[in-house]
C-alpha atoms as a PDB file:
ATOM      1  CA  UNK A   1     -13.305   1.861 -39.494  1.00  0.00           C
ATOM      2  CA  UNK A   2     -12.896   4.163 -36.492  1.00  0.00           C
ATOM      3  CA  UNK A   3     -14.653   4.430 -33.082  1.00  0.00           C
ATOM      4  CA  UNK A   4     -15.888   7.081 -31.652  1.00  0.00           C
ATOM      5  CA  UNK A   5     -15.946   7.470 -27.617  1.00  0.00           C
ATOM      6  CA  UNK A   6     -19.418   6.737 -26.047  1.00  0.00           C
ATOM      7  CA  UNK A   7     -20.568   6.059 -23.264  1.00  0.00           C
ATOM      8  CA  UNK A   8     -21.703   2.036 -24.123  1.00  0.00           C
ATOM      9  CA  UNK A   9     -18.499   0.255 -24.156  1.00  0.00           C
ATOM     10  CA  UNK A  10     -18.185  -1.733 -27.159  1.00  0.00           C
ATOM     11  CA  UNK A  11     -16.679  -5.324 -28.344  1.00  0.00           C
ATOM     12  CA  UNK A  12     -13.627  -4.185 -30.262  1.00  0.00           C
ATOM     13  CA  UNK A  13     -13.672  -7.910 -31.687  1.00  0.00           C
ATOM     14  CA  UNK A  14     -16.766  -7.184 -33.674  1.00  0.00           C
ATOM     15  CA  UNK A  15     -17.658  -4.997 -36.665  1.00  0.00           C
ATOM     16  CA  UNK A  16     -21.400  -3.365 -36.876  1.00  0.00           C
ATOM     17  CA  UNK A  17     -22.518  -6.225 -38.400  1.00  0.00           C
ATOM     18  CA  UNK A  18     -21.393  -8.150 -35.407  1.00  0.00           C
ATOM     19  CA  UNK A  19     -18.899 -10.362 -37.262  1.00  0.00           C
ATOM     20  CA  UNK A  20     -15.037 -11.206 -35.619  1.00  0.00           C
ATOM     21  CA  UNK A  21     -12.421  -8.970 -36.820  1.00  0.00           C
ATOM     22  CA  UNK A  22      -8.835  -8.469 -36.305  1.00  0.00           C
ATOM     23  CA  UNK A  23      -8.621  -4.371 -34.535  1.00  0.00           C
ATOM     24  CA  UNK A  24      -7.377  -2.206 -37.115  1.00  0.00           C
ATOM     25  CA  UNK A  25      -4.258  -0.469 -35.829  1.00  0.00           C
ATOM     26  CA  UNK A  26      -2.454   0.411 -38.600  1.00  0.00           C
ATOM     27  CA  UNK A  27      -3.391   4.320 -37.957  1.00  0.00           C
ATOM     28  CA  UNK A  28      -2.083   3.671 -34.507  1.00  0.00           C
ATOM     29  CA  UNK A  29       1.941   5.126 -32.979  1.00  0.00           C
ATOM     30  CA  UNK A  30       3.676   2.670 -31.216  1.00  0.00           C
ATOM     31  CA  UNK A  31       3.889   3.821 -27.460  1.00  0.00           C
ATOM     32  CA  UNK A  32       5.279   2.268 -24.550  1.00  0.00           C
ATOM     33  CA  UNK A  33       2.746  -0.262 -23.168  1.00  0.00           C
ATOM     34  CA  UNK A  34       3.334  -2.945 -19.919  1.00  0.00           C
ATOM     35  CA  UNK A  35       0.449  -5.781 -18.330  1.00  0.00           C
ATOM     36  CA  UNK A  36       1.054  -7.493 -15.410  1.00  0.00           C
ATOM     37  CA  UNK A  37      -1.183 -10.743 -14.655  1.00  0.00           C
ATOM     38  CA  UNK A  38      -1.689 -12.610 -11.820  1.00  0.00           C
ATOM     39  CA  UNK A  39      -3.379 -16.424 -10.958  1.00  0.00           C
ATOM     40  CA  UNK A  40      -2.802 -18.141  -8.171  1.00  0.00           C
ATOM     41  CA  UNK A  41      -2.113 -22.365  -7.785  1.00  0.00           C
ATOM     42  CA  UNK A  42      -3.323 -23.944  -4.694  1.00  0.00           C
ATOM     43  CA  UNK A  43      -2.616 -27.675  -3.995  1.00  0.00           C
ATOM     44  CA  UNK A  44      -2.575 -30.402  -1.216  1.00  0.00           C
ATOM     45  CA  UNK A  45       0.115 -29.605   1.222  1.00  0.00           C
ATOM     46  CA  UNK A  46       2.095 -33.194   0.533  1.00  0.00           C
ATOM     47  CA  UNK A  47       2.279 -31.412  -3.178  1.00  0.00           C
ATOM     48  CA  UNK A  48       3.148 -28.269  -1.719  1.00  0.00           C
ATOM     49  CA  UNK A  49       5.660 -29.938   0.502  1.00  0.00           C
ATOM     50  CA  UNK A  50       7.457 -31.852  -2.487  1.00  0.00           C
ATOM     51  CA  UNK A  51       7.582 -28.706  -4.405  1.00  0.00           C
ATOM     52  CA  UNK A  52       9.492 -26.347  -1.911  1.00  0.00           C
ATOM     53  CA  UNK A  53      11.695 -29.189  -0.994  1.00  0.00           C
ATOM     54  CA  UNK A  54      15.037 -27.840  -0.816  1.00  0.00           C
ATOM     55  CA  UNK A  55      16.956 -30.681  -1.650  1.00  0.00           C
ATOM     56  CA  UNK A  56      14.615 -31.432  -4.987  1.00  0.00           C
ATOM     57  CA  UNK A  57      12.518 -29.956  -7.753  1.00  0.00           C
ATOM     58  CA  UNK A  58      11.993 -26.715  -6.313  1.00  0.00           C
ATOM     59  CA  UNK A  59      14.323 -24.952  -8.984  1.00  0.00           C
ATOM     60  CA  UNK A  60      13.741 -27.128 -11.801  1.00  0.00           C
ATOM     61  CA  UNK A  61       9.379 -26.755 -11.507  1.00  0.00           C
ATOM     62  CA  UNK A  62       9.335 -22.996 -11.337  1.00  0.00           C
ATOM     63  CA  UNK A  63      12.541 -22.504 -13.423  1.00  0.00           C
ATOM     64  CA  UNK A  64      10.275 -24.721 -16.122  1.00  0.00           C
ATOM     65  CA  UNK A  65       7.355 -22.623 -15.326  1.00  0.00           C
ATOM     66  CA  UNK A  66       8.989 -19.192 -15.834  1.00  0.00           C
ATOM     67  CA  UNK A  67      10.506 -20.502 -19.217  1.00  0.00           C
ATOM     68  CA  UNK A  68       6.970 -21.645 -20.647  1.00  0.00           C
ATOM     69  CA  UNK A  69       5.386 -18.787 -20.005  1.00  0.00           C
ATOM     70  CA  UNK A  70       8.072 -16.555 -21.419  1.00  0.00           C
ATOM     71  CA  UNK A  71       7.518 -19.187 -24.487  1.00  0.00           C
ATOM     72  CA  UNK A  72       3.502 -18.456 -24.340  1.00  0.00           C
ATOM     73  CA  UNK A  73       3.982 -14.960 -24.165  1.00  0.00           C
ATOM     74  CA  UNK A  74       6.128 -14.862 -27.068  1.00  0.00           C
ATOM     75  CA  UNK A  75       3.658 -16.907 -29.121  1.00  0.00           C
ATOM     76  CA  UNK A  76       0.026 -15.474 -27.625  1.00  0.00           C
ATOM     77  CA  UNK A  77      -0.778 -14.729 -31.649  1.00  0.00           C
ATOM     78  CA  UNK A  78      -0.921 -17.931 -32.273  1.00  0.00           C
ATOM     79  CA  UNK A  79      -3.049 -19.322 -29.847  1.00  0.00           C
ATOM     80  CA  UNK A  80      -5.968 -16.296 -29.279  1.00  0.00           C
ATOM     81  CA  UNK A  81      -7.073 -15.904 -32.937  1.00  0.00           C
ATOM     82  CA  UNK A  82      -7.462 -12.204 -32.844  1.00  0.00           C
ATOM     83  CA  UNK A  83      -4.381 -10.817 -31.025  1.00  0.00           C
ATOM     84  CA  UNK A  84      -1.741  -9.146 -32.756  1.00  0.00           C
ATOM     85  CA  UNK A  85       1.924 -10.510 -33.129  1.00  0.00           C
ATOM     86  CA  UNK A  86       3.800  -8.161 -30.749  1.00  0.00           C
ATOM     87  CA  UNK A  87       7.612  -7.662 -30.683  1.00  0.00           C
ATOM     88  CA  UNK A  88       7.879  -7.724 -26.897  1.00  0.00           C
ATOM     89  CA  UNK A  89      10.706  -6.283 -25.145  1.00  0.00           C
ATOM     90  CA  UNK A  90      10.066  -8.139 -22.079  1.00  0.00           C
ATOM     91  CA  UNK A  91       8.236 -10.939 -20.548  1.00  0.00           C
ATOM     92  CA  UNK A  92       8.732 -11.909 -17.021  1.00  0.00           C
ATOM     93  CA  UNK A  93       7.545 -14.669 -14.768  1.00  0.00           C
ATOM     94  CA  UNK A  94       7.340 -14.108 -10.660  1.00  0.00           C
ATOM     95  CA  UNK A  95       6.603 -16.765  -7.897  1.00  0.00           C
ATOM     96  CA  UNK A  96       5.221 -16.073  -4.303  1.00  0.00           C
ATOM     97  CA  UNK A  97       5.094 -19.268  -2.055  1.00  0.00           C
ATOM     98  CA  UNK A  98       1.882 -19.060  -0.130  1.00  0.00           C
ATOM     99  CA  UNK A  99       3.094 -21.725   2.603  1.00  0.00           C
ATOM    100  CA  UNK A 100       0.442 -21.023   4.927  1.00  0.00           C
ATOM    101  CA  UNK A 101      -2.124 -21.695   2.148  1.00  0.00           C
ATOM    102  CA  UNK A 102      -0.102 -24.642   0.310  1.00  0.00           C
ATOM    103  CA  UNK A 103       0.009 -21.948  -3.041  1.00  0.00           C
ATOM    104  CA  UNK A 104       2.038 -20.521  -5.569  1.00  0.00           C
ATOM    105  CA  UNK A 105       0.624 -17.112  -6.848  1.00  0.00           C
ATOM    106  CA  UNK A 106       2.158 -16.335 -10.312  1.00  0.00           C
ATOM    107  CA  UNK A 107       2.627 -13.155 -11.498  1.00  0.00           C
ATOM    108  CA  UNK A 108       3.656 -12.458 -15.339  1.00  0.00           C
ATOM    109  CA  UNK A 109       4.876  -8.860 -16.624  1.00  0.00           C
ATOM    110  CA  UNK A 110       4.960  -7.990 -20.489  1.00  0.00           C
ATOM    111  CA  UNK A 111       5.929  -5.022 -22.194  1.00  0.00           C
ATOM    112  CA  UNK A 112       6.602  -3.582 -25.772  1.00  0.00           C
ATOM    113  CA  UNK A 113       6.640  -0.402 -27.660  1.00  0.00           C
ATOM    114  CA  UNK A 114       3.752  -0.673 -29.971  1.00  0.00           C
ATOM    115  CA  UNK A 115       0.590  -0.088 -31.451  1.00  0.00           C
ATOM    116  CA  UNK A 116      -1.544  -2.099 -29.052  1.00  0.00           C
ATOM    117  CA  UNK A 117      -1.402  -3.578 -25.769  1.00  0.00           C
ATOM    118  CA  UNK A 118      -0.132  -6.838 -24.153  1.00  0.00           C
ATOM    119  CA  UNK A 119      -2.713  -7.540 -21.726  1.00  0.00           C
ATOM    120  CA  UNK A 120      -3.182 -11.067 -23.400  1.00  0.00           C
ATOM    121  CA  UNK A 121       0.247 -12.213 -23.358  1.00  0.00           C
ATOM    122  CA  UNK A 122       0.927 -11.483 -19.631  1.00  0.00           C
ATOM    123  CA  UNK A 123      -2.449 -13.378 -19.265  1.00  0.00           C
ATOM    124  CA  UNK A 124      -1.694 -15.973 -21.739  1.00  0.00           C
ATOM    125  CA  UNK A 125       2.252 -16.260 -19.762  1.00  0.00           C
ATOM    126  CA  UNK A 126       0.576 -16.541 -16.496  1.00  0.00           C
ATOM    127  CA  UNK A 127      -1.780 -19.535 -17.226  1.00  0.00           C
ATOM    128  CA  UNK A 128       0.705 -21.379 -19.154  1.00  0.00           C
ATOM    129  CA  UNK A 129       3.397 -21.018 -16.647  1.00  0.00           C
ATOM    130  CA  UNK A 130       0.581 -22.322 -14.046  1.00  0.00           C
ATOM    131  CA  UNK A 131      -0.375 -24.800 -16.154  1.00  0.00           C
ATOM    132  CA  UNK A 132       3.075 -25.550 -16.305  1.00  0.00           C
ATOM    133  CA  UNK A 133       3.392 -26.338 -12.553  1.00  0.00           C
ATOM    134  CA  UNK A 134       0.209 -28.366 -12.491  1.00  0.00           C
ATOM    135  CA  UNK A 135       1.747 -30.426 -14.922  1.00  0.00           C
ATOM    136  CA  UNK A 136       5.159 -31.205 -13.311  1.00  0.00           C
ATOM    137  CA  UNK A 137       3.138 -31.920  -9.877  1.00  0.00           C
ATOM    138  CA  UNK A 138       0.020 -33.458 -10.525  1.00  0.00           C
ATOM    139  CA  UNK A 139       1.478 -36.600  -9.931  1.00  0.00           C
ATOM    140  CA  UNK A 140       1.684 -35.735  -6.151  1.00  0.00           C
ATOM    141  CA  UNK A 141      -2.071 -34.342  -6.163  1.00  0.00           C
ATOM    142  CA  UNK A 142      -4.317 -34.535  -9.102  1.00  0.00           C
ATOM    143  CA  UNK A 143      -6.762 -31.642  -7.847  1.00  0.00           C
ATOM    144  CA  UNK A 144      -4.372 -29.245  -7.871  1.00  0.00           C
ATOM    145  CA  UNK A 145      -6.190 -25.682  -9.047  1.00  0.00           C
ATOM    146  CA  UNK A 146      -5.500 -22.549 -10.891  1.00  0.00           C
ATOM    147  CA  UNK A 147      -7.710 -19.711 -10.093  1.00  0.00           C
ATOM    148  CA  UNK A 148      -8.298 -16.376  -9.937  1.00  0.00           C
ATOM    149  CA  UNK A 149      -6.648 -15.259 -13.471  1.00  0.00           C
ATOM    150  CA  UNK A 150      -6.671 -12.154 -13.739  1.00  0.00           C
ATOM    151  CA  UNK A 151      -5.483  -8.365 -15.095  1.00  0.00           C
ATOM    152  CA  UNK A 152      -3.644  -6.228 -12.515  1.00  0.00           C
ATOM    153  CA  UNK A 153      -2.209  -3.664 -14.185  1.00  0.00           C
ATOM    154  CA  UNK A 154      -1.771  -2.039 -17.356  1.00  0.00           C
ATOM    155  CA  UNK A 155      -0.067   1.011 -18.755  1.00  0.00           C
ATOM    156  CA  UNK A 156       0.187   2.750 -22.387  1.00  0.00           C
ATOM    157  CA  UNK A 157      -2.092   3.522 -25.246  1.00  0.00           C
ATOM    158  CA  UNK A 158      -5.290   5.233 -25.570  1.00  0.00           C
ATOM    159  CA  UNK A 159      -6.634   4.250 -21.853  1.00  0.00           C
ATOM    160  CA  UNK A 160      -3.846   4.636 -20.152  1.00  0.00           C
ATOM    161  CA  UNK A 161      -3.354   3.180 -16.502  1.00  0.00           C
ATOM    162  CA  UNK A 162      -5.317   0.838 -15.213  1.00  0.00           C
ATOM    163  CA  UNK A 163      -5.278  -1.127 -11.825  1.00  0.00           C
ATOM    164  CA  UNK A 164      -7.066  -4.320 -10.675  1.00  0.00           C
ATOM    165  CA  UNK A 165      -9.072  -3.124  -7.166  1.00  0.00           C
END
């Protein structure tokens, strides 16, 4: 089934019938293609504190963090129903200490050469990594949240570059 350009964008998810399909993109050449998510975990400062302690967990939290999320990218197929199973070439995990707002922003970074992006697995690395570091600390502060997931760049394919404002 192809798709012609218009100017409606359409659910790629969906056939015209409106049922869920896996995207066909077996007509598709592998090119070069990179996403880079970003979500942000804000917390009490005592949590904060304990967390960028030099002398404790600091390391081990965000080390564990970076390592699930690699993990999540690399198994995104299994948990979204639709996505593809991507041989990534690269899946990286960033922190930036926000000590003025008691916050970790997370930033995850996938790329492969294939037939279709890998928007969801930086997304899915991103959460899972934050969820990762609301797990280890949530015994210092139980409201700790994760916001603002999001896209901020992609590159590759059909629509080429694309930046978050």
């Amino acid at each position: 089934m192809s798709h012609t350009p218009s100017a409606e964008p359409a659910l790629s998810h969906l056939d015209d019938a409106g049922q869920i399909r896996m995207v066909d993109v077996s007509s598709k050449l592998p090119t070069q293609r990179s996403a880079t998510a970003q979500c942000r975990v804000r917390m009490s400062a005592q949590a904060y504190r304990l967390l960028t302690a030099q002398e404790n967990s600091k390391g081990e939290v965000l080390n564990t963090a970076r390592v699930a999320g690699v993990l999540a990218a690399k198994r995104c197929a299994e948990l979204i129903p639709l996505c593809h199973s991507l041989p990534l070439s690269f899946a990286g995990i960033e922190f930036f200490p926000e000590d003025e707002h008691h916050a970790i922003t997370v930033r995850a970074t996938c790329r492969t050469d294939y037939k279709t992006g890998v928007e969801m697995e930086a997304m899915t690395a991103c959460s899972v990594a934050a969820l990762t570091i609301y797990d280890m600390c949530k015994a210092a502060d139980k409201g700790i949240v994760i916001e603002d997931v999001r896209l901020k760049h992609k590159s590759g394919g059909k629509s080429g570059e694309w930046h978050s404002d």
